[in-house]
PDB file of N, CA and C in Angstrom:
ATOM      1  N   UNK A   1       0.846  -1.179   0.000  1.00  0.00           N
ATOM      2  CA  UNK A   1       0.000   0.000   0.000  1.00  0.00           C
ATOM      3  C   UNK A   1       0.890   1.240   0.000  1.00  0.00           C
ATOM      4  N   UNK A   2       0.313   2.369  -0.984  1.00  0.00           N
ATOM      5  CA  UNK A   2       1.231   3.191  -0.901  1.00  0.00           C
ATOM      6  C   UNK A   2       1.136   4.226   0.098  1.00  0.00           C
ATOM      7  N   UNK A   3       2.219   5.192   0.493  1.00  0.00           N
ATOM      8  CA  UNK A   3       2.340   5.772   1.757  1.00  0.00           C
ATOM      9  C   UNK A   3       1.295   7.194   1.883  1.00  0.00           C
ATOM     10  N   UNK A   4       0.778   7.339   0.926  1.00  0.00           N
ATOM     11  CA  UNK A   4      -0.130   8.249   0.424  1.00  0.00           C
ATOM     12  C   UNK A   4      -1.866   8.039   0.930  1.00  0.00           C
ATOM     13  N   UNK A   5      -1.497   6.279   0.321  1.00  0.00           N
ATOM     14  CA  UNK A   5      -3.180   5.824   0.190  1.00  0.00           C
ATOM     15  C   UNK A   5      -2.929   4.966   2.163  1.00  0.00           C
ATOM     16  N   UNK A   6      -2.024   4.958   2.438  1.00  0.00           N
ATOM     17  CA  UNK A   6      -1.797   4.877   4.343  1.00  0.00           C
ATOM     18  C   UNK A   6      -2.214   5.990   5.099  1.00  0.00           C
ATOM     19  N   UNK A   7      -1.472   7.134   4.621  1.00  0.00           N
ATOM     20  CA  UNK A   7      -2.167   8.556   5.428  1.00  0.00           C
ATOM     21  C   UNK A   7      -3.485   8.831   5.100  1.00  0.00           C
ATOM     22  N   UNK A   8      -4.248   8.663   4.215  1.00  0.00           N
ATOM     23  CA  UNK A   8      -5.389   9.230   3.891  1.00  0.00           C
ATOM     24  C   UNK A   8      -6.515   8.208   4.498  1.00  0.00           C
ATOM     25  N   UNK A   9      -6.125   6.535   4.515  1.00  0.00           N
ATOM     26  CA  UNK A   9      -6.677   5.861   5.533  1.00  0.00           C
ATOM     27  C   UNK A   9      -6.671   6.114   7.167  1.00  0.00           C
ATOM     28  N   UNK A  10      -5.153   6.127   7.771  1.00  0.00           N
ATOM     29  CA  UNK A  10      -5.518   6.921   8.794  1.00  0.00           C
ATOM     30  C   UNK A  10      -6.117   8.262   9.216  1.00  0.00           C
ATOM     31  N   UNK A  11      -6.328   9.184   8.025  1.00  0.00           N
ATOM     32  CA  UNK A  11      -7.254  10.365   8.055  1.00  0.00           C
ATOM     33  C   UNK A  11      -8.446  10.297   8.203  1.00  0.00           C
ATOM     34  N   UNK A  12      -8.800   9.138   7.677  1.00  0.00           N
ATOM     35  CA  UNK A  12     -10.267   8.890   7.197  1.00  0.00           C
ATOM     36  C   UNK A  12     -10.895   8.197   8.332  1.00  0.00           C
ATOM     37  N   UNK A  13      -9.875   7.560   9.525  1.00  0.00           N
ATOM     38  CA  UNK A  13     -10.241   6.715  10.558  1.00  0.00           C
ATOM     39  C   UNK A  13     -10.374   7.493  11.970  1.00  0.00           C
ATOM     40  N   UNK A  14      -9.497   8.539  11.933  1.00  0.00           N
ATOM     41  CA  UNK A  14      -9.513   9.739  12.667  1.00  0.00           C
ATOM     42  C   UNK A  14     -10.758  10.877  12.815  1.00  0.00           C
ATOM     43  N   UNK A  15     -11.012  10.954  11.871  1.00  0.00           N
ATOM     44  CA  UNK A  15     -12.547  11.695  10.817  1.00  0.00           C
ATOM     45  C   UNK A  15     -13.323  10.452  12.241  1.00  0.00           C
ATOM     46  N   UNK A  16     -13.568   9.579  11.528  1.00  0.00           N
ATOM     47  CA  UNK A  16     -14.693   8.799  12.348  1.00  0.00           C
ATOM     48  C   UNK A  16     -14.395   8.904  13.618  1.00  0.00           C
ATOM     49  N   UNK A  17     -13.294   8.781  14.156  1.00  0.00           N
ATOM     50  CA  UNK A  17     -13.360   8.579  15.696  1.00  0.00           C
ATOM     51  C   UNK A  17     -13.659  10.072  16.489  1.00  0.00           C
ATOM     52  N   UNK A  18     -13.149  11.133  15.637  1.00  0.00           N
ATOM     53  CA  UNK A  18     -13.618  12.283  15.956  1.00  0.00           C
ATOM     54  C   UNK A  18     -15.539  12.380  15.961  1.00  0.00           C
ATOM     55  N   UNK A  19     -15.645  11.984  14.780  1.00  0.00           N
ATOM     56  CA  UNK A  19     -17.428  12.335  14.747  1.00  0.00           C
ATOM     57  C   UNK A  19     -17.992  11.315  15.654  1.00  0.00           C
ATOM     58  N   UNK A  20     -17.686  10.012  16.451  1.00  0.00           N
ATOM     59  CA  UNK A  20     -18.303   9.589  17.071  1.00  0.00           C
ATOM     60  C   UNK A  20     -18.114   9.597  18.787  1.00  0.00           C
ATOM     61  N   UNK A  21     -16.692  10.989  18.851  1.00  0.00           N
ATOM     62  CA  UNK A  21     -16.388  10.920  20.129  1.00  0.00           C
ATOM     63  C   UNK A  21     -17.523  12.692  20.027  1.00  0.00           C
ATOM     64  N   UNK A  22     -18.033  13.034  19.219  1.00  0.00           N
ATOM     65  CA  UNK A  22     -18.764  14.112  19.290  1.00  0.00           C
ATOM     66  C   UNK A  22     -20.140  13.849  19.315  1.00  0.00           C
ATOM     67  N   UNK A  23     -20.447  12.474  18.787  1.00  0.00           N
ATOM     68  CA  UNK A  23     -21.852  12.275  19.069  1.00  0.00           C
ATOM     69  C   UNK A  23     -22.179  11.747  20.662  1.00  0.00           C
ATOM     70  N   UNK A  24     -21.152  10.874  21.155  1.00  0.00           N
ATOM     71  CA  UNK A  24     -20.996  10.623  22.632  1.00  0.00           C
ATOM     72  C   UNK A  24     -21.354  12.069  23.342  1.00  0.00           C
ATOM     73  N   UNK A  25     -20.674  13.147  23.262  1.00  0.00           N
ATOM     74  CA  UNK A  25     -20.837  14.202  23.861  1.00  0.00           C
ATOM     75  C   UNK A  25     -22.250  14.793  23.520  1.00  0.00           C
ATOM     76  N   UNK A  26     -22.664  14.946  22.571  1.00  0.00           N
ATOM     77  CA  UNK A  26     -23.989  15.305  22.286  1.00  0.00           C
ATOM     78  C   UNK A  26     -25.275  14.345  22.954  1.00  0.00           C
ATOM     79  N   UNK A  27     -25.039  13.168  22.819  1.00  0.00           N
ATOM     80  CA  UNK A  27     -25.902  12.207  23.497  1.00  0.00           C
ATOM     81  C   UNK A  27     -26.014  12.947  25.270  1.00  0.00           C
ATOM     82  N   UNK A  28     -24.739  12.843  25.826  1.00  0.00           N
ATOM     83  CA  UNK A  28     -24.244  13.238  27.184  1.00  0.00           C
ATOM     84  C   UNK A  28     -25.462  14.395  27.645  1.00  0.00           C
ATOM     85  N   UNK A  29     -24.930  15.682  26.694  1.00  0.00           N
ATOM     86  CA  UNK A  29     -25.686  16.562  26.477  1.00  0.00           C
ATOM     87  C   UNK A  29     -27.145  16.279  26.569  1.00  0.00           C
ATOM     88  N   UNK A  30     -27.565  15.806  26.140  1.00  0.00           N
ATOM     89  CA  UNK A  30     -29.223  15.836  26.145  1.00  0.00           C
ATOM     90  C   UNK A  30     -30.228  15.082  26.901  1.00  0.00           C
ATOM     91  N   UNK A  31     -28.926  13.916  27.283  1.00  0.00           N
ATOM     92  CA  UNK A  31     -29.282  13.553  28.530  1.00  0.00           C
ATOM     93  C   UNK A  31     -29.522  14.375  29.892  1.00  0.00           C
ATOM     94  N   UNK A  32     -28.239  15.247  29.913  1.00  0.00           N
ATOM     95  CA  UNK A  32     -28.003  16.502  30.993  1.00  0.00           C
ATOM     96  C   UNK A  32     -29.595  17.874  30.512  1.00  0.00           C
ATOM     97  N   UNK A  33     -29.556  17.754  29.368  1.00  0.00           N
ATOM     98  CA  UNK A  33     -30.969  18.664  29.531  1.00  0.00           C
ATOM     99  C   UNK A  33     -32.315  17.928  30.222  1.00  0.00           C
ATOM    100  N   UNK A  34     -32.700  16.778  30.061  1.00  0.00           N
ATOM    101  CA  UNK A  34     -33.591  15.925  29.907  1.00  0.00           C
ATOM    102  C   UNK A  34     -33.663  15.786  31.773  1.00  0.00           C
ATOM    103  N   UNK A  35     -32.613  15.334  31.876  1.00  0.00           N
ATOM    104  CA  UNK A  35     -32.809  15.579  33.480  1.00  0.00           C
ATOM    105  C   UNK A  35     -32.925  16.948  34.116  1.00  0.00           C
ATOM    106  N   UNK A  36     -32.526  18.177  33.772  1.00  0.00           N
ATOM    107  CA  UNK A  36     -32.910  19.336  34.168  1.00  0.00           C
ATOM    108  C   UNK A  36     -34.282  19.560  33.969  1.00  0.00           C
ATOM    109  N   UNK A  37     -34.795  19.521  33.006  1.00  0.00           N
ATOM    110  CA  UNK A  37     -35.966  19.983  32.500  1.00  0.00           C
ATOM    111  C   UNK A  37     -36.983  19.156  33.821  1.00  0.00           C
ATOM    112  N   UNK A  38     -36.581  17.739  33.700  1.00  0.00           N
ATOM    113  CA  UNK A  38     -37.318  17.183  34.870  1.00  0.00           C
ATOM    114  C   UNK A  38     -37.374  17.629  36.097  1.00  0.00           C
ATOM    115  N   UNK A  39     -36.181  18.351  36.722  1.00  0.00           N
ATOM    116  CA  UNK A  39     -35.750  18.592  37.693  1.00  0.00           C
ATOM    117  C   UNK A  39     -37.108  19.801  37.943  1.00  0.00           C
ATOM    118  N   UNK A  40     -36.743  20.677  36.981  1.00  0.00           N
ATOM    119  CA  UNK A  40     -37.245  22.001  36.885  1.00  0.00           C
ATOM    120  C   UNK A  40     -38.966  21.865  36.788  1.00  0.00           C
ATOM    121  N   UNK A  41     -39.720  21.381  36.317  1.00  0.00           N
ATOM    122  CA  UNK A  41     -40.618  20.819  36.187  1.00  0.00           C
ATOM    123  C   UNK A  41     -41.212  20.437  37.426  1.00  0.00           C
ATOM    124  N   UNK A  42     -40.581  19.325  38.145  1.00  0.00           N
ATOM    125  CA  UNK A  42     -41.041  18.878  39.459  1.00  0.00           C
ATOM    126  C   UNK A  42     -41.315  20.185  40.451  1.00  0.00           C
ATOM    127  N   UNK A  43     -39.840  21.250  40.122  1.00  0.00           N
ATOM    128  CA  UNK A  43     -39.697  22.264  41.281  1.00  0.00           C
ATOM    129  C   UNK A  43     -40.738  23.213  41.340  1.00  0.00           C
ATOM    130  N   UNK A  44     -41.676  23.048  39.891  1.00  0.00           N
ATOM    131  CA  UNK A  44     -43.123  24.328  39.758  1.00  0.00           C
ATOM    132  C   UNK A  44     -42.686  24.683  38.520  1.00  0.00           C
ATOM    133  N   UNK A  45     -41.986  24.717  37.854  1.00  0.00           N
ATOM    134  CA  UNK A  45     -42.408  25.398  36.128  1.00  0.00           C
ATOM    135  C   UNK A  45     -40.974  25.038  35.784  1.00  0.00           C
ATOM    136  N   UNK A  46     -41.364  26.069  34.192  1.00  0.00           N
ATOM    137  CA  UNK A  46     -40.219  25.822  33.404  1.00  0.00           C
ATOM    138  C   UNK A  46     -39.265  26.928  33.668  1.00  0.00           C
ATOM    139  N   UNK A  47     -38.640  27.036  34.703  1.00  0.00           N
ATOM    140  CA  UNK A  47     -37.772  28.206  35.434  1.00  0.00           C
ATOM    141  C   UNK A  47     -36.153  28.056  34.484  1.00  0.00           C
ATOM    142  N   UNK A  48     -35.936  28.678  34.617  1.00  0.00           N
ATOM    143  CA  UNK A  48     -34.268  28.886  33.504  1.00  0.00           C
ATOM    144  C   UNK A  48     -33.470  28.104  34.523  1.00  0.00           C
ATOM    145  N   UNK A  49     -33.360  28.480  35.959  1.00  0.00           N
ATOM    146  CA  UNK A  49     -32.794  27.328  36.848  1.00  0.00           C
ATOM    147  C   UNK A  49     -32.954  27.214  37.839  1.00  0.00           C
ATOM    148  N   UNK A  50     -32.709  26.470  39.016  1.00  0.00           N
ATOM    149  CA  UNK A  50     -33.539  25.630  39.712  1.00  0.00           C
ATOM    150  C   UNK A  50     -34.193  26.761  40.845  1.00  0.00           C
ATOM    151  N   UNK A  51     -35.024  26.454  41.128  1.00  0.00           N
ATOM    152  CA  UNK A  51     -35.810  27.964  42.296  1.00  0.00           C
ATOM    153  C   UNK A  51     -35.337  27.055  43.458  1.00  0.00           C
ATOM    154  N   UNK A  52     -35.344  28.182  44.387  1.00  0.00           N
ATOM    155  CA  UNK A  52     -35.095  28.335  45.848  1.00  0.00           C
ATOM    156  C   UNK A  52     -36.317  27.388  46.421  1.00  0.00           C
ATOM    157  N   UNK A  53     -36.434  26.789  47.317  1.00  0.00           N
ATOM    158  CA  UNK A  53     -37.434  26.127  48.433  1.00  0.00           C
ATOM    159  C   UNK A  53     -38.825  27.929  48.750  1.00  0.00           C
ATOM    160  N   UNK A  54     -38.139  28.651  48.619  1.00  0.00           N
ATOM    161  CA  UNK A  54     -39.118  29.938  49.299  1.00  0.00           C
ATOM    162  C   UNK A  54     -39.645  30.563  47.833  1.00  0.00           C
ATOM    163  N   UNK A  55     -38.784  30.089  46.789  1.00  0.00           N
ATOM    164  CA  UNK A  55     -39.532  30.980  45.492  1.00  0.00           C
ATOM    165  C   UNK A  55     -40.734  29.611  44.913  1.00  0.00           C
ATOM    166  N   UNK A  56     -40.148  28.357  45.325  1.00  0.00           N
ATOM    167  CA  UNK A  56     -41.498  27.488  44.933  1.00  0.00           C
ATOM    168  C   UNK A  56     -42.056  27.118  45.721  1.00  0.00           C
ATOM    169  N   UNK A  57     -42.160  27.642  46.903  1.00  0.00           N
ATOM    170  CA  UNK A  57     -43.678  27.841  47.905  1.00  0.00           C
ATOM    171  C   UNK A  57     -44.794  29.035  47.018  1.00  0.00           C
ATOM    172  N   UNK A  58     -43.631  30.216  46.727  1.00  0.00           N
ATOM    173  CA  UNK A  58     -44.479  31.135  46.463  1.00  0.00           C
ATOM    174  C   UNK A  58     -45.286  31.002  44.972  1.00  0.00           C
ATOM    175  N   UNK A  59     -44.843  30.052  44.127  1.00  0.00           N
ATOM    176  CA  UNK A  59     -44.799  30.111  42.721  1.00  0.00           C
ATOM    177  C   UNK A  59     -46.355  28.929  43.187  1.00  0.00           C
ATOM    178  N   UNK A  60     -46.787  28.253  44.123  1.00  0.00           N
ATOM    179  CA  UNK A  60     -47.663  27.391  44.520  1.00  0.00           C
ATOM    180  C   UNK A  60     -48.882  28.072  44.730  1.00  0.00           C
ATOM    181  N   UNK A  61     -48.791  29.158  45.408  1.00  0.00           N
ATOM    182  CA  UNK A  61     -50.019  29.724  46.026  1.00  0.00           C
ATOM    183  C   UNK A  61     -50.494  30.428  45.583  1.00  0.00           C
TER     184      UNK A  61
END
């Protein structure tokens, strides 16, 4: 094999391990929203982030 069509295979294998160490992170990611959103949800609404014990008493009544 020539030393040409060697580098452009290891380029091409690099390429993949890059795009699937970025889909790992993206998965990660949306997992980490998915549980916030739940979090946030339980606490009384869709708050940007998590309320205080005294702001979701008040957000109740």
């Amino acid at each position: 094999m020539s030393t040409r069509l060697k580098r452009l295979e290891n380029l091409a294998r690099q390429r993949a391990n890059d795009t699937m160490t970025a889909l790992r992170y993206l998965n990660l990611a949306n997992g980490n929203v998915a549980i916030a959103r739940a979090f946030w949800t339980e606490r009384g609404g869709d708050a940007p982030w998590p309320l205080t014990d005294e702001q979701s008493n008040q957000t109740k009544e």
